[in-house]
C-alpha atoms as a PDB file:
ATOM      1  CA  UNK A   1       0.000   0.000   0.000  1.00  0.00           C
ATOM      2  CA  UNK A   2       1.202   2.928  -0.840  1.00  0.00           C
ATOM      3  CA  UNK A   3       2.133   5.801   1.960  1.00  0.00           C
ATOM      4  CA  UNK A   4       0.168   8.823   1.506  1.00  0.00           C
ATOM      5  CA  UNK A   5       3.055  11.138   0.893  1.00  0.00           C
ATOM      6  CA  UNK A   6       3.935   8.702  -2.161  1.00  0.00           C
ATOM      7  CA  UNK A   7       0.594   9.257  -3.595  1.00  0.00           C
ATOM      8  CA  UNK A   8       0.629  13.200  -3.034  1.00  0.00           C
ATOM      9  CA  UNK A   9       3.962  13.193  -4.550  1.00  0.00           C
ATOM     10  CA  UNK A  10       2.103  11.296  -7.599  1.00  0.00           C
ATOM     11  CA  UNK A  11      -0.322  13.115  -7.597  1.00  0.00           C
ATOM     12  CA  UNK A  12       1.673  16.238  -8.229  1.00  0.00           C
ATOM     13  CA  UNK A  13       3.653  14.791 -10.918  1.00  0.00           C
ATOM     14  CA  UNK A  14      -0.094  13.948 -12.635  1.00  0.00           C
ATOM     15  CA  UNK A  15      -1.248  17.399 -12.278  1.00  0.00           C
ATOM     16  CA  UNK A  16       2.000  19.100 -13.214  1.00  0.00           C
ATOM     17  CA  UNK A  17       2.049  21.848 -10.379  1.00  0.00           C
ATOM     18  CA  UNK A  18       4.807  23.035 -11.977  1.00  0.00           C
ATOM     19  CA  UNK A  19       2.821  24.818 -14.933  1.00  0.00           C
ATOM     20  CA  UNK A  20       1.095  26.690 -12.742  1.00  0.00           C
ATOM     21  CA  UNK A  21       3.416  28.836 -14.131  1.00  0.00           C
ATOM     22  CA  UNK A  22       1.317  29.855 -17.337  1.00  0.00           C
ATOM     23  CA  UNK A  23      -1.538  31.312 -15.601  1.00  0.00           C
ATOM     24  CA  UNK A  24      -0.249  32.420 -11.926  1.00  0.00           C
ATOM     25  CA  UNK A  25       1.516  35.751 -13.035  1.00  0.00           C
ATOM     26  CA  UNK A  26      -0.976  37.124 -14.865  1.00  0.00           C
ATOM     27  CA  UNK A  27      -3.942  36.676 -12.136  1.00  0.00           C
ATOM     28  CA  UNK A  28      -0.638  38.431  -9.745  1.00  0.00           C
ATOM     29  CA  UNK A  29      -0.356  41.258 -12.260  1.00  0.00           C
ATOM     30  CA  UNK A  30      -4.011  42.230 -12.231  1.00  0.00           C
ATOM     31  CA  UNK A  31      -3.828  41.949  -8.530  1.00  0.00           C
ATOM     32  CA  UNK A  32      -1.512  44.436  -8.464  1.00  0.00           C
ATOM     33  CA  UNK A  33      -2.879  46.617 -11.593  1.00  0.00           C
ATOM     34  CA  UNK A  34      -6.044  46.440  -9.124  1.00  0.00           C
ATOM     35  CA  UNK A  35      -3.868  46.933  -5.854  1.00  0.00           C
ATOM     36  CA  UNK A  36      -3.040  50.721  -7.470  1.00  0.00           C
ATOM     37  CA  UNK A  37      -6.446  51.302  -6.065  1.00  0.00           C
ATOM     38  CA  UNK A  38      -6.658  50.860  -2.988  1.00  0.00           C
ATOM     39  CA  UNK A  39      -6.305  54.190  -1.134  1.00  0.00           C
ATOM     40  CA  UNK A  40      -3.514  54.848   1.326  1.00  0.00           C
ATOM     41  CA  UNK A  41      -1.174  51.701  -0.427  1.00  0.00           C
ATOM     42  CA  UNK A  42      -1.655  52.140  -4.102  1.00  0.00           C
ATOM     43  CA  UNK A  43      -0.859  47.813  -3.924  1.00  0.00           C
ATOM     44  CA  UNK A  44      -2.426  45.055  -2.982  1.00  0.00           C
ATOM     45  CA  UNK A  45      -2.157  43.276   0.785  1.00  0.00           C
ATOM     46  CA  UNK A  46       0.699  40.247   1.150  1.00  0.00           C
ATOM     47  CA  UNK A  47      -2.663  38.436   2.556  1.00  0.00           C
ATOM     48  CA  UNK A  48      -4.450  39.099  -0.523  1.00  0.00           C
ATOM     49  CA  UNK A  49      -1.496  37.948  -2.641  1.00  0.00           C
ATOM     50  CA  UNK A  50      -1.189  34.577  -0.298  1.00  0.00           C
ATOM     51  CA  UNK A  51      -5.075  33.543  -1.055  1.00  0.00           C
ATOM     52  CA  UNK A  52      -4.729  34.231  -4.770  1.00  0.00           C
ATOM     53  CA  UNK A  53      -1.739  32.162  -4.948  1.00  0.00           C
ATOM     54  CA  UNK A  54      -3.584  29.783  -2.860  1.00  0.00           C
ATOM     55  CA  UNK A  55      -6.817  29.871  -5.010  1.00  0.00           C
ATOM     56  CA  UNK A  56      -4.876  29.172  -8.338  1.00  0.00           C
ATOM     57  CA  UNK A  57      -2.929  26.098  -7.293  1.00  0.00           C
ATOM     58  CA  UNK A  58      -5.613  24.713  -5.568  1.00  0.00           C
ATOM     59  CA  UNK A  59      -8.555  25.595  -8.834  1.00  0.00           C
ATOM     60  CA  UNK A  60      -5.670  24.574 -10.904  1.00  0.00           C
ATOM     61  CA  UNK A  61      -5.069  21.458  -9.005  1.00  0.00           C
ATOM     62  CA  UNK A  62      -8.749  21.051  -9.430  1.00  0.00           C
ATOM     63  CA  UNK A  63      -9.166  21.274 -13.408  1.00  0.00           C
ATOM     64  CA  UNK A  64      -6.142  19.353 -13.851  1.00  0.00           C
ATOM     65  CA  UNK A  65      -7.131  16.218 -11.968  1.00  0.00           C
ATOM     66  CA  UNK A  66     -10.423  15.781 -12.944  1.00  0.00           C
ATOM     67  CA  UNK A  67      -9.247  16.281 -16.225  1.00  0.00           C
ATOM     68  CA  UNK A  68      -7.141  13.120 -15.954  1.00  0.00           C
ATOM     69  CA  UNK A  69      -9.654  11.280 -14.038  1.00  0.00           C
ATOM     70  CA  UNK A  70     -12.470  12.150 -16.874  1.00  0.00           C
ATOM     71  CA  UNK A  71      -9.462  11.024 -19.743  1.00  0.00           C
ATOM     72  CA  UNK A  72      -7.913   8.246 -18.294  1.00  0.00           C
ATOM     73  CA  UNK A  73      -8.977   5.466 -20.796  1.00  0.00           C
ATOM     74  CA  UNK A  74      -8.160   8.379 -23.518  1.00  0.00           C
ATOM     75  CA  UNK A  75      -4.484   8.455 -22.235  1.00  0.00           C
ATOM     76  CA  UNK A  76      -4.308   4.799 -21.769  1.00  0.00           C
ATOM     77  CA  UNK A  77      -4.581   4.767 -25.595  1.00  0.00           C
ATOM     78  CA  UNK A  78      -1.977   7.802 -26.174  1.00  0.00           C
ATOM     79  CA  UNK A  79       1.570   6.235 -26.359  1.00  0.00           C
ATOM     80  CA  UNK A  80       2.123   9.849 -25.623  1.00  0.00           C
ATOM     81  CA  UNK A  81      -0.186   9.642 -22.630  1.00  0.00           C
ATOM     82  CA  UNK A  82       0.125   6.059 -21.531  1.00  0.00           C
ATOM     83  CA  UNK A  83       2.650   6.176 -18.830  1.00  0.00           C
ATOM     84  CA  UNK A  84       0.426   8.871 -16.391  1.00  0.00           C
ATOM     85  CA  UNK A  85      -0.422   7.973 -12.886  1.00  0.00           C
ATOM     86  CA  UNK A  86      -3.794   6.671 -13.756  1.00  0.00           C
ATOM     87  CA  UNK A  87      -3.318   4.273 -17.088  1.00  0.00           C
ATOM     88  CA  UNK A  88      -0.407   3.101 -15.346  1.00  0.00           C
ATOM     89  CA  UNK A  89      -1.708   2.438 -11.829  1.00  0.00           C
ATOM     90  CA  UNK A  90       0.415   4.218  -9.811  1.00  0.00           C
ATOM     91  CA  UNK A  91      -1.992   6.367  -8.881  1.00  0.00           C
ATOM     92  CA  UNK A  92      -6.014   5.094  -7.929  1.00  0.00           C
ATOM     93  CA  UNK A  93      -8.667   6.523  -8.517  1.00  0.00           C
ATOM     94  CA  UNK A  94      -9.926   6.912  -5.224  1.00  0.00           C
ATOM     95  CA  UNK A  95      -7.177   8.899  -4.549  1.00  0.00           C
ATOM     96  CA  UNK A  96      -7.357  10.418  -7.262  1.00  0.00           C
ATOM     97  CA  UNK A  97     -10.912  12.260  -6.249  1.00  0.00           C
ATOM     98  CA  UNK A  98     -10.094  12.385  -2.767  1.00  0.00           C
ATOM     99  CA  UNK A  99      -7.127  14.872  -3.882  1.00  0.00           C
ATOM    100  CA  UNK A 100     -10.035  16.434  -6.005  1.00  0.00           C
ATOM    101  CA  UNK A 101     -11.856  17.215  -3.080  1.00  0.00           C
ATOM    102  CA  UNK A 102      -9.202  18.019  -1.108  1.00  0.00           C
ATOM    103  CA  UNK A 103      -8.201  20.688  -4.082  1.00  0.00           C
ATOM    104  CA  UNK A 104     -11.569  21.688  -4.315  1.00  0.00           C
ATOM    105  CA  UNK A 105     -12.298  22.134  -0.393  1.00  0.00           C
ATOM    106  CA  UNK A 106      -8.925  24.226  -0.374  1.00  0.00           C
ATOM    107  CA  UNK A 107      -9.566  26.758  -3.181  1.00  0.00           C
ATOM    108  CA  UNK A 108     -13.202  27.139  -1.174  1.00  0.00           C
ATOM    109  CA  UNK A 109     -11.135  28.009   2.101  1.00  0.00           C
ATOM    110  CA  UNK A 110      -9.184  30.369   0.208  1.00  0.00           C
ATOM    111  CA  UNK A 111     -11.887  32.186  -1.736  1.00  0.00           C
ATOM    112  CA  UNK A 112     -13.629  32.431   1.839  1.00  0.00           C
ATOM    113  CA  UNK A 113     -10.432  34.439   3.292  1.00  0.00           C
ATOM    114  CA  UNK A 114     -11.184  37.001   1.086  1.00  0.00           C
ATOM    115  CA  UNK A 115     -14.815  37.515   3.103  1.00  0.00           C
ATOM    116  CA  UNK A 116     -13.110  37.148   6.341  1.00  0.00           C
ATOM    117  CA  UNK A 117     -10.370  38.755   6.375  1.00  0.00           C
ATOM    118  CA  UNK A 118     -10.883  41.881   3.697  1.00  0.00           C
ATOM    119  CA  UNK A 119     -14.956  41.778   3.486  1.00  0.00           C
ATOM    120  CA  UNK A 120     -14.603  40.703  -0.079  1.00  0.00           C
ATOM    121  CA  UNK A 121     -17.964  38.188  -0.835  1.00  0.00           C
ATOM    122  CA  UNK A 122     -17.235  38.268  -4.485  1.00  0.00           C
ATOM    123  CA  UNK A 123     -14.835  35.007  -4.620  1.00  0.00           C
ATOM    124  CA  UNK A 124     -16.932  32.920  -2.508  1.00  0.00           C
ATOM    125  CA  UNK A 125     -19.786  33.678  -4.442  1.00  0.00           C
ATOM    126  CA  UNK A 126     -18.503  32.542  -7.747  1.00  0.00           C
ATOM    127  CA  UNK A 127     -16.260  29.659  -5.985  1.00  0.00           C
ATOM    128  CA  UNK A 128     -18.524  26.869  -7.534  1.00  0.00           C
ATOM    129  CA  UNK A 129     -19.029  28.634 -11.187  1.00  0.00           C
ATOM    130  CA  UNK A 130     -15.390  29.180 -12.024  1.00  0.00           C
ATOM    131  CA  UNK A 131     -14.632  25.373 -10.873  1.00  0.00           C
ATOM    132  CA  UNK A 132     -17.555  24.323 -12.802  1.00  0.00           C
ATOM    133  CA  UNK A 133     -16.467  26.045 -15.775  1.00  0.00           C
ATOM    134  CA  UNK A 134     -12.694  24.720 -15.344  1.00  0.00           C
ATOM    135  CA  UNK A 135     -13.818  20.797 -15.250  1.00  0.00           C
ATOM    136  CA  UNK A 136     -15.854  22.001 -18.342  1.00  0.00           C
ATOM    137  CA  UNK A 137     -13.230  21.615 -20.544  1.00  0.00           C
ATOM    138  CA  UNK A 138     -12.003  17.862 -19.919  1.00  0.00           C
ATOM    139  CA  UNK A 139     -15.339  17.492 -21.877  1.00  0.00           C
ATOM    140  CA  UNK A 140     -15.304  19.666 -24.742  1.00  0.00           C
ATOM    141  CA  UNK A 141     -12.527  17.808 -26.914  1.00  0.00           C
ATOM    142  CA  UNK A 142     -15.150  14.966 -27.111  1.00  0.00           C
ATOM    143  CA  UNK A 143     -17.447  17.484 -29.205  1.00  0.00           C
ATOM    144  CA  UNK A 144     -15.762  20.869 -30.567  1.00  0.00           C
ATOM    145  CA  UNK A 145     -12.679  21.506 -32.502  1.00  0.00           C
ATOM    146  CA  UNK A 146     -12.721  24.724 -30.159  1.00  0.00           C
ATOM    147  CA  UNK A 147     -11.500  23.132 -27.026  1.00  0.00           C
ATOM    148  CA  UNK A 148      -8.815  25.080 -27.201  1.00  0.00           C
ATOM    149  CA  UNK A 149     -10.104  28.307 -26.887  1.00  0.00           C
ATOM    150  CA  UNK A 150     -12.603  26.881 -24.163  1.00  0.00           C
ATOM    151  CA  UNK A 151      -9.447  26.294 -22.117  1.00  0.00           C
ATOM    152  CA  UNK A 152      -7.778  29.511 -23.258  1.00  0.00           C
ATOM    153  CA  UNK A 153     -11.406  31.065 -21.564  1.00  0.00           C
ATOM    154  CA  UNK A 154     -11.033  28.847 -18.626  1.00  0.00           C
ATOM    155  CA  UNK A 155      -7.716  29.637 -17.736  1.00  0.00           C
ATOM    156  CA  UNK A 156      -8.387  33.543 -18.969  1.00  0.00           C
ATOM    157  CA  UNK A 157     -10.616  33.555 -15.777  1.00  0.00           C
ATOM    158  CA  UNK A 158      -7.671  33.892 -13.187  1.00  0.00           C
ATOM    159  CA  UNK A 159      -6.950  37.144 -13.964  1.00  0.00           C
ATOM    160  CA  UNK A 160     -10.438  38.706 -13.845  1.00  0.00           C
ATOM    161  CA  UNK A 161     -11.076  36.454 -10.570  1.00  0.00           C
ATOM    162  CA  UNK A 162      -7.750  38.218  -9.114  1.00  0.00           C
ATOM    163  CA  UNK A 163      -9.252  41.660  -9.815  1.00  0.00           C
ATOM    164  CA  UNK A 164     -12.488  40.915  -8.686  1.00  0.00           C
ATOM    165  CA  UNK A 165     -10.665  39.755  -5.512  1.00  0.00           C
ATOM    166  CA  UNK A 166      -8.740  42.864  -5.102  1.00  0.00           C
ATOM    167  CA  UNK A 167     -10.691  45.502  -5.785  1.00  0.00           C
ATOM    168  CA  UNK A 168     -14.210  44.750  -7.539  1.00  0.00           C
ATOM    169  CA  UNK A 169     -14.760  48.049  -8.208  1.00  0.00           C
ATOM    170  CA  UNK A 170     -12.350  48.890 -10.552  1.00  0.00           C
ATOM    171  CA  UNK A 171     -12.995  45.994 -12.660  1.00  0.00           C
ATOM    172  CA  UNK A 172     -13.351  47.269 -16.474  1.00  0.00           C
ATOM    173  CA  UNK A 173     -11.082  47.184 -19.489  1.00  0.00           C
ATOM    174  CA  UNK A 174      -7.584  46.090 -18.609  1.00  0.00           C
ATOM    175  CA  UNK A 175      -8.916  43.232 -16.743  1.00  0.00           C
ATOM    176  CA  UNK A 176     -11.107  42.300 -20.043  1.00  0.00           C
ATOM    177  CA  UNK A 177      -7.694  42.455 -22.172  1.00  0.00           C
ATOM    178  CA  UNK A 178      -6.085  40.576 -19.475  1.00  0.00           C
ATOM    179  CA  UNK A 179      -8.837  37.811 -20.020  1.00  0.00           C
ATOM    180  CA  UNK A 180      -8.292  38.431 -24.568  1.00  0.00           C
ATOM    181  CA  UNK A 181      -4.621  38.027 -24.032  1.00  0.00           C
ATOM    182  CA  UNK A 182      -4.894  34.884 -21.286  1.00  0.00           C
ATOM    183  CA  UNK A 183      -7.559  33.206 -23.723  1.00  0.00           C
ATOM    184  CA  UNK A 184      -5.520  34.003 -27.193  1.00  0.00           C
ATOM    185  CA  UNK A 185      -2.294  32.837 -25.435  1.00  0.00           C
ATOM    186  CA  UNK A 186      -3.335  29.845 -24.264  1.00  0.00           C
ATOM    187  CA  UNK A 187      -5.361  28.528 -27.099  1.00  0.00           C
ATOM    188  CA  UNK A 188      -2.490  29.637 -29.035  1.00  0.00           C
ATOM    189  CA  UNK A 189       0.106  27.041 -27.783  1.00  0.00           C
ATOM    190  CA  UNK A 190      -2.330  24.378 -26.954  1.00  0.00           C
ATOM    191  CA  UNK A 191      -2.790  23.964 -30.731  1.00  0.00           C
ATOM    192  CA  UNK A 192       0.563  23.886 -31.253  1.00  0.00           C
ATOM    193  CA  UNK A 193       0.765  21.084 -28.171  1.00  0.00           C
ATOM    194  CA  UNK A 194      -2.365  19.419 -29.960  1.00  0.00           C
ATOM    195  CA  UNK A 195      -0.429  19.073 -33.174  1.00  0.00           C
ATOM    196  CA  UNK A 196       1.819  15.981 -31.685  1.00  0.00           C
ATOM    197  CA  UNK A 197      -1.660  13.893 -31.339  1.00  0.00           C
ATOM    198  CA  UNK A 198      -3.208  14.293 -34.631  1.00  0.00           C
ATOM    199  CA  UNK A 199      -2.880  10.818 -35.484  1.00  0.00           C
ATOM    200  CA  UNK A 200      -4.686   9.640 -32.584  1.00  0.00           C
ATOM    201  CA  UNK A 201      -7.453  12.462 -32.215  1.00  0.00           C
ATOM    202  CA  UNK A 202      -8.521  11.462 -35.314  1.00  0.00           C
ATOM    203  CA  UNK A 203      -8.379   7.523 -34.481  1.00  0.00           C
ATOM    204  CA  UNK A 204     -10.325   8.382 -31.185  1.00  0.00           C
ATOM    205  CA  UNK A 205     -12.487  10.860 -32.961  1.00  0.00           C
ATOM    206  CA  UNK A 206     -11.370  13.531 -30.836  1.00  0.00           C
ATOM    207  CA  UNK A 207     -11.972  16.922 -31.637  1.00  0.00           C
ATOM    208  CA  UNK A 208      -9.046  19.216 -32.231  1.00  0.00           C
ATOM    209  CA  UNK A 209      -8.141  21.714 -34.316  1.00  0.00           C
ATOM    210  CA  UNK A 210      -5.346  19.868 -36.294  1.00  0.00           C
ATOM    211  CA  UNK A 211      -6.958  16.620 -36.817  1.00  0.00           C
ATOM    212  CA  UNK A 212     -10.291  18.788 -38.455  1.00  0.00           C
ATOM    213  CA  UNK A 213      -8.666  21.332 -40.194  1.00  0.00           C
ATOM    214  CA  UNK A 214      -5.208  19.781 -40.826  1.00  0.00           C
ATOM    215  CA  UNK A 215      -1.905  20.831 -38.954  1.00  0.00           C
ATOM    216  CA  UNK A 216      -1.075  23.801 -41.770  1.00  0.00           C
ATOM    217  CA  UNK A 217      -4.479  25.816 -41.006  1.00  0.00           C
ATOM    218  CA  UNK A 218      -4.435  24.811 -37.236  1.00  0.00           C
ATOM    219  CA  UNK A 219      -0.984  26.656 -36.881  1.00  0.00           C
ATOM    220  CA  UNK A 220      -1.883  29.585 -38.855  1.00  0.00           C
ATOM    221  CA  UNK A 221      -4.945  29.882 -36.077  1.00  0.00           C
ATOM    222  CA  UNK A 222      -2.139  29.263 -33.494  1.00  0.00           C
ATOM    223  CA  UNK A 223      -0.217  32.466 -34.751  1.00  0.00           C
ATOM    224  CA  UNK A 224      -3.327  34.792 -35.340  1.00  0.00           C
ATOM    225  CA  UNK A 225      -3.923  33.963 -31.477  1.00  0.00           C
ATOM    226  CA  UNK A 226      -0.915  35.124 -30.661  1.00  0.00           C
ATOM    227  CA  UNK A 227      -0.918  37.915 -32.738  1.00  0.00           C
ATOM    228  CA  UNK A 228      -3.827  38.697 -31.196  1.00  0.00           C
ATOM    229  CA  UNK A 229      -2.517  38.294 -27.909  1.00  0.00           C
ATOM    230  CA  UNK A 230       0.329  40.807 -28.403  1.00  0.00           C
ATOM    231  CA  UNK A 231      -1.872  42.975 -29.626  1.00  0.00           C
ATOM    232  CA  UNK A 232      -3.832  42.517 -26.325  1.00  0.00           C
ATOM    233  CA  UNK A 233      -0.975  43.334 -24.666  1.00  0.00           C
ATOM    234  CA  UNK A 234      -0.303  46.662 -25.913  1.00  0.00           C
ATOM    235  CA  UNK A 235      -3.483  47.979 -25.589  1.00  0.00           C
ATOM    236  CA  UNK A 236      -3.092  46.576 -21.940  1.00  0.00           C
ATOM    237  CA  UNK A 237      -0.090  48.929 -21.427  1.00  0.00           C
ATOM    238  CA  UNK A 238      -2.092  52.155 -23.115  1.00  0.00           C
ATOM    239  CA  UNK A 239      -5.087  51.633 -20.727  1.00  0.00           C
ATOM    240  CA  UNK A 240      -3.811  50.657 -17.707  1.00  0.00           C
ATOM    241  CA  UNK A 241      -1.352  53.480 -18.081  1.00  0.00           C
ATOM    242  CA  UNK A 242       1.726  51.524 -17.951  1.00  0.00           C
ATOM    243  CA  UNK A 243       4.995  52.606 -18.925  1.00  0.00           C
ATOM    244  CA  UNK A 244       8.339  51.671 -20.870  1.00  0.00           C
ATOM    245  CA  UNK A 245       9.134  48.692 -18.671  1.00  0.00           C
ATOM    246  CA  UNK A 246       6.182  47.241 -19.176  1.00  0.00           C
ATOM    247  CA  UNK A 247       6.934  48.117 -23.074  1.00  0.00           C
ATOM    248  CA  UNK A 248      10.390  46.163 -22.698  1.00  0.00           C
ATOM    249  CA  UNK A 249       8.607  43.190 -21.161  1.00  0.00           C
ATOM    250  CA  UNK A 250       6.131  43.142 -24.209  1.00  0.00           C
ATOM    251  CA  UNK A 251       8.998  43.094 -26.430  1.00  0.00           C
ATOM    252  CA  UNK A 252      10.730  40.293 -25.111  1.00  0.00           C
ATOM    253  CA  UNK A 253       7.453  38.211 -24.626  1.00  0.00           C
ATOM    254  CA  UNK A 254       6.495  38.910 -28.390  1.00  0.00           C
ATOM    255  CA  UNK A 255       9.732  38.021 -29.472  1.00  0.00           C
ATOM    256  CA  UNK A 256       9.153  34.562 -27.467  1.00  0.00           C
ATOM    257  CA  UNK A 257       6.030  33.970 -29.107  1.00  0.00           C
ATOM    258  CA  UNK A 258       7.475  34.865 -32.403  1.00  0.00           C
ATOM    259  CA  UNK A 259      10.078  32.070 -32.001  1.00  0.00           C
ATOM    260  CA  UNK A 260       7.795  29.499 -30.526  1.00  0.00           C
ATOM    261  CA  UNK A 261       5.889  29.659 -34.133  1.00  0.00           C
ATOM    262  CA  UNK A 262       8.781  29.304 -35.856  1.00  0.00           C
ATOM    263  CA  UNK A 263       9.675  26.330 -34.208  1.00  0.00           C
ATOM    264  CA  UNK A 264       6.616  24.598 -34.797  1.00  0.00           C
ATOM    265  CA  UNK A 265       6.657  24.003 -39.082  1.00  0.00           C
ATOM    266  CA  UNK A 266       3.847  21.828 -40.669  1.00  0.00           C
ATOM    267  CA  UNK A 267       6.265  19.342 -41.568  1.00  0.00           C
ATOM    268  CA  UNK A 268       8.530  19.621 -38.684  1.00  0.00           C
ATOM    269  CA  UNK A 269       6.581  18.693 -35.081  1.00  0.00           C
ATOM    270  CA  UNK A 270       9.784  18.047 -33.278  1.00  0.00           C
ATOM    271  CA  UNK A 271      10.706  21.182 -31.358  1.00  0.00           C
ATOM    272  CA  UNK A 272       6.731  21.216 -30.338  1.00  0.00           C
ATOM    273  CA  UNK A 273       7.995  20.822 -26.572  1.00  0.00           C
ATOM    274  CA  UNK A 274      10.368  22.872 -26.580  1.00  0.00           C
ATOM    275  CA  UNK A 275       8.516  25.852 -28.061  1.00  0.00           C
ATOM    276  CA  UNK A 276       5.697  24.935 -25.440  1.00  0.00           C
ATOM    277  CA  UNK A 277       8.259  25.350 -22.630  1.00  0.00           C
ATOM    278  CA  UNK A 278       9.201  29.107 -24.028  1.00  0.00           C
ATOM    279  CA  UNK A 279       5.693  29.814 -22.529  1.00  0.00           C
ATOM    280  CA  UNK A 280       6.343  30.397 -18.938  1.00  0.00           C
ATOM    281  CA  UNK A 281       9.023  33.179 -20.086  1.00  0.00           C
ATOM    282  CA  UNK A 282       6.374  34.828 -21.846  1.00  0.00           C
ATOM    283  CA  UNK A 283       4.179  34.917 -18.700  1.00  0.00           C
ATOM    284  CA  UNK A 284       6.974  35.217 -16.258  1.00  0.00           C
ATOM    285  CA  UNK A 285       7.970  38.271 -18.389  1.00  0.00           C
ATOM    286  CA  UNK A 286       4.829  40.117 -18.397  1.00  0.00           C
ATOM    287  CA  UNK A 287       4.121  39.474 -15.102  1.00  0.00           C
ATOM    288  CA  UNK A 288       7.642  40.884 -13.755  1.00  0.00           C
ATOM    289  CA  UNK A 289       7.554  43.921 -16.600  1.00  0.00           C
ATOM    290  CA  UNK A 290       4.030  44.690 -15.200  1.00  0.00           C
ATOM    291  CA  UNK A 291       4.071  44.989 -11.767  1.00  0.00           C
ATOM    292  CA  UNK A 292       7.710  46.331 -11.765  1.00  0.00           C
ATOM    293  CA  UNK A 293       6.377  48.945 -13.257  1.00  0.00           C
ATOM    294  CA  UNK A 294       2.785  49.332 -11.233  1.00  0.00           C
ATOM    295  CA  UNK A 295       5.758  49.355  -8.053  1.00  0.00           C
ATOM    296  CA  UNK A 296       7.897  52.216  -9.775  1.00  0.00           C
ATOM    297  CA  UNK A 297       5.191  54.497 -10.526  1.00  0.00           C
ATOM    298  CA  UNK A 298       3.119  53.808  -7.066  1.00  0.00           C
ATOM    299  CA  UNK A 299       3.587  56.664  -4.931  1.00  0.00           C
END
């Protein structure tokens, strides 16, 4: 039997906590886009920042293992996929759910901090609709060649849920190109991900963007996301008033995305891993560019 620290350790490795990454720095940079609003700091609490970091591993934690629970005979049938925690067996599934309720029951403590401690109701209230929507997606491969912009949506709500967390108030446009850019982003590189699988989406009749429309036209959607994206993120830095560091980070974070496409040809898949790990520099980037520059100009 396996010790319970095994199975968390497992578990982790099934979930990949490590790409919290993607999504994690943008949710902290509209915390601290909303932060410039609250009077007499002009930046968000360290408590505030503590739940939201708390909240996103734990919804993330959520999304990602129900996702393997609901595709578990699908990645049993992935050589790609075979060799998870679940197919394989090193991982059950009751443990499997009870670290999805454990996940679940954590991101519910943490959106409830936010009423205790800073009078916020706004995060409890939509606890159960944003995890809803985030274990909508293990479904939507099964029907839409969209998925991909589902999950680009569903991960697209972490920064919206930050600035609702922060300061509801404020909530308007930059939080709304926050969500473009997130969604654009993400759907972006999770067709170029998608693009190793074609084979077997179309075996499994899966839906997915490259095994509909072909891996040419899917990665020609890939780059108008990004393009998209970048463009998000400069009219992010003209209405949230944000400066030339912020400019600098766009640059550099363009420039990534730029050579992520490049990477990825039609007839040349292999670099599709390493152009999806150039992603958490382009997050990391705007994240740091952001709120170094929300911190300069704070008074």
């Amino acid at each position: 039997m396996k010790s319970p620290l095994t199975s968390i350790r497992v578990w982790a490795e099934m979930v990949k906590l490590s790409h919290s990454v993607f999504a994690l720095p943008f949710a902290l940079t509209a915390a601290f886009l909303a932060g410039r609003s609250i009077e007499g700091r002009g930046r968000p609490y360290w408590g505030q920042l503590g739940l939201i970091v708390l909240c996103m591993v734990a919804a993330r934690s959520v999304a990602m293992t129900f996702n393997r629970i609901v595709d578990a005979e699908i990645d049993a049938r992935n050589p790609r996929t075979a060799g998870r925690p679940l197919p394989v067996g090193k991982l059950s599934r009751v443990a499997a759910y009870a670290m999805l309720v454990l996940a679940a029951i954590t991101f519910g403590v943490g959106c409830l901090g936010f009423h205790v401690f800073y009078g916020n109701t706004w995060p409890i209230l939509l606890a159960g609709p944003v995890l809803t929507y985030l274990c909508g997606y293990s479904f939507t491969k099964r029907f839409t060649q969209w998925s991909h912009f589902y999950l680009g949506s569903a991960i697209a709500l972490s920064p919206v849920a930050a600035w609702l967390a922060i300061h509801p108030a404020t909530l308007g446009v930059p939080a709304l190109l926050l969500m473009l850019i997130v969604t654009c982003w993400i759907a972006g590189f999770d067709i170029l991900y998608a693009c190793q699988d074609i084979d077997i989406d179309r075996r499994d009749g899966l839906f997915s963007l490259p095994a509909r429309i072909g891996v040419t036209n899917a990665l020609w959607i890939a780059r108008a996301s990004h393009l998209l994206a970048v463009a998000g993120l400069i009219g992010l830095g003209i209405s949230a008033r944000l400066g030339i560091i912020y400019g600098i980070g766009v640059a550099f974070a363009a420039t990534l995305l730029l050579i992520q496409n490049i990477l990825v040809r039609p007839t040349d898949l292999r670099r599709v891993n390493l152009a999806f790990s150039l992603n958490g520099g382009v997050s990391i980037l705007i994240a740091a560019a952001a709120i170094t520059d929300v911190l300069v100009s704070s008074p």
